[in-house]
C-alpha atoms as a PDB file:
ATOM      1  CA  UNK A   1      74.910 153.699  40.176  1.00  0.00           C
ATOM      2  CA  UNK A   2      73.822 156.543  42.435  1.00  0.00           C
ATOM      3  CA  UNK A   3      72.057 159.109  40.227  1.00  0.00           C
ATOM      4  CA  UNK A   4      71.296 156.487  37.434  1.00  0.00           C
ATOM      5  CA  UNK A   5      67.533 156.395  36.379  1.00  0.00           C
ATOM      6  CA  UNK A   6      65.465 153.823  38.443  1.00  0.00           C
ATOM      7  CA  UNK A   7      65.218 150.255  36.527  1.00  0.00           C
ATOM      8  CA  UNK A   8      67.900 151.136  33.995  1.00  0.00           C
ATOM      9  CA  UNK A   9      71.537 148.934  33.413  1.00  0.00           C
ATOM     10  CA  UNK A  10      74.209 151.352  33.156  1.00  0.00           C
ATOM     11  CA  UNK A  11      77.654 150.195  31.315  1.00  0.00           C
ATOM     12  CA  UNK A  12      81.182 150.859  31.567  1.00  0.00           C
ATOM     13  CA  UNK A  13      84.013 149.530  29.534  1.00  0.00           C
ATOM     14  CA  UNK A  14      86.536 147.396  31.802  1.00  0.00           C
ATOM     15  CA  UNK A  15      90.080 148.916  31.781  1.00  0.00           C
ATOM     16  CA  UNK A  16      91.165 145.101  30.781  1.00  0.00           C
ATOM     17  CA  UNK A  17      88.577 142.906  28.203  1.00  0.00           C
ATOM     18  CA  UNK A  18      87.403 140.140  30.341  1.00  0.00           C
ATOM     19  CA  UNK A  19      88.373 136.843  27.892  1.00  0.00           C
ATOM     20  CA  UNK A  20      86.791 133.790  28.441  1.00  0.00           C
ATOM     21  CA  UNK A  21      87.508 130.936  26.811  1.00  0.00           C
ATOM     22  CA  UNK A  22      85.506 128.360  25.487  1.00  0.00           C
ATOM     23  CA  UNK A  23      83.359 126.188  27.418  1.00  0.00           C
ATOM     24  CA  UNK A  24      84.439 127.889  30.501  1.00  0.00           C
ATOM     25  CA  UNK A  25      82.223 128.399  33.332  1.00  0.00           C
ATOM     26  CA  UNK A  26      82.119 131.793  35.319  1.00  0.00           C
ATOM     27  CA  UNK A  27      79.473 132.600  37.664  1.00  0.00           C
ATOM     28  CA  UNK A  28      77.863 136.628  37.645  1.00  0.00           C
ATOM     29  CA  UNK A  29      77.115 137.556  41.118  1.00  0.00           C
ATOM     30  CA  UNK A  30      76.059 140.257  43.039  1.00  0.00           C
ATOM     31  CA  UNK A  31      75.991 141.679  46.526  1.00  0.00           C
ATOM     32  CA  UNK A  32      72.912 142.715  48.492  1.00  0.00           C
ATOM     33  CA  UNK A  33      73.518 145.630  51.353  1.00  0.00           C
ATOM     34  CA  UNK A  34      71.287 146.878  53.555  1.00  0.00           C
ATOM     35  CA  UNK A  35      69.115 149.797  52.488  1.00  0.00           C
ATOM     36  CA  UNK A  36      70.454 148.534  48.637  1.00  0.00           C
ATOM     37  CA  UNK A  37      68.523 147.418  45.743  1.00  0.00           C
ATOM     38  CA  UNK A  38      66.498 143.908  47.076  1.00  0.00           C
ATOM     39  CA  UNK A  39      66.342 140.701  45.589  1.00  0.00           C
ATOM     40  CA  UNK A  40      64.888 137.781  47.214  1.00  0.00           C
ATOM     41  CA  UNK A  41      63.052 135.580  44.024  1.00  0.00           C
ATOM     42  CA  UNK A  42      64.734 133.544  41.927  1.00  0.00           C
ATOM     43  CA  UNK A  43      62.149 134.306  39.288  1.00  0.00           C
ATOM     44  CA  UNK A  44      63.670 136.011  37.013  1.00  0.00           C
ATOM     45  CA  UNK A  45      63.541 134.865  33.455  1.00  0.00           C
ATOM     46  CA  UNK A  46      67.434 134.739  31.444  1.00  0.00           C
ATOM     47  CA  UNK A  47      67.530 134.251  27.772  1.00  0.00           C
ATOM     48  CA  UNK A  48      70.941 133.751  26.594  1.00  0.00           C
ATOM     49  CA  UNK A  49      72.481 133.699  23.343  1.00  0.00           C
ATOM     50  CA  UNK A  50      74.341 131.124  21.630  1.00  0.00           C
ATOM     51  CA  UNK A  51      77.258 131.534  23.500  1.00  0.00           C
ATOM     52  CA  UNK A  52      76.222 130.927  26.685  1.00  0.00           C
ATOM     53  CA  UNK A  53      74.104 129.236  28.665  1.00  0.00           C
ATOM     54  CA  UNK A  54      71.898 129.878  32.630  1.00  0.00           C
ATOM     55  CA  UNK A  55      72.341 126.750  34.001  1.00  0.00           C
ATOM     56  CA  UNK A  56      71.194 128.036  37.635  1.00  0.00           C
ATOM     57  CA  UNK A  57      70.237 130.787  39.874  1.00  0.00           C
ATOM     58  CA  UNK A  58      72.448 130.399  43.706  1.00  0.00           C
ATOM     59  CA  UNK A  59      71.907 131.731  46.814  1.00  0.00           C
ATOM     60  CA  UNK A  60      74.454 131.405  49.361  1.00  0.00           C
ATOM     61  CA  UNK A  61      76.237 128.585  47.654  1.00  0.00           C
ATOM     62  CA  UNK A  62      73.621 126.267  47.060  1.00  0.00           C
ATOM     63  CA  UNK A  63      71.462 126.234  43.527  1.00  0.00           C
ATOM     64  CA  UNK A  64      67.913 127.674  44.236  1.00  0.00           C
ATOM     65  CA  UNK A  65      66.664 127.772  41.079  1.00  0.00           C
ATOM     66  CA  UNK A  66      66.412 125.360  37.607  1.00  0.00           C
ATOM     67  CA  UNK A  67      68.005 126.738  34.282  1.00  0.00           C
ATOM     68  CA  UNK A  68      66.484 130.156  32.670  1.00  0.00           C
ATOM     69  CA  UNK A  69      66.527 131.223  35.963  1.00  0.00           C
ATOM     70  CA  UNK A  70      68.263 134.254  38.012  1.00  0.00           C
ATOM     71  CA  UNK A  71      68.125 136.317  41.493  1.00  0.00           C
ATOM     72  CA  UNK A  72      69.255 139.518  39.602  1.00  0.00           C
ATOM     73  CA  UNK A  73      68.542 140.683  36.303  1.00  0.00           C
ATOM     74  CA  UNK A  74      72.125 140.254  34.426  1.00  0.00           C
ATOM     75  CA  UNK A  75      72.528 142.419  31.783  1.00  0.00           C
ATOM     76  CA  UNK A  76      76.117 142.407  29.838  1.00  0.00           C
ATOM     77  CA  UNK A  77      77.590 143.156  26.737  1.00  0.00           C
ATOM     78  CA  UNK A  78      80.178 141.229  24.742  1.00  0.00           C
ATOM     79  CA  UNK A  79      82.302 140.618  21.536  1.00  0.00           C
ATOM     80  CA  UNK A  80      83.341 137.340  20.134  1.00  0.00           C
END
């Protein structure tokens, strides 16, 4: 993301589509560095489609936060 525009979501197609089948559960995480982007609050809001559902925000393994809820701002696009 170096260069991007500050508090924009920049996408890339994945060589390979990502399937996921139904009622699966997969977890989105992300990686803080130091002197990287920061986030400490698990206050971010997550409204989902249909498809899917935010049961939790984690932090180190244990759930920190009550559905609706997330650490990072996720930000993805799919096809059914």
């Amino acid at each position: 993301t170096s260069g991007a525009t500050a508090s924009t979501f920049l996408y890339v197609d994945l060589g390979t589509p990502l399937v996921v089948a139904g009622g699966a559960v997969i977890y989105i995480v992300c990686v803080e560095t130091v002197g990287g982007d920061q986030w400490l609050s698990n206050n971010t809001a997550v409204v989902t489609t249909a498809v899917a559902t935010d049961d939790a925000a984690v932090f180190s393994g244990n759930n920190a936060g009550g559905p609706g809820t997330s650490f990072v701002p996720p930000n993805f696009k799919y096809t059914l």
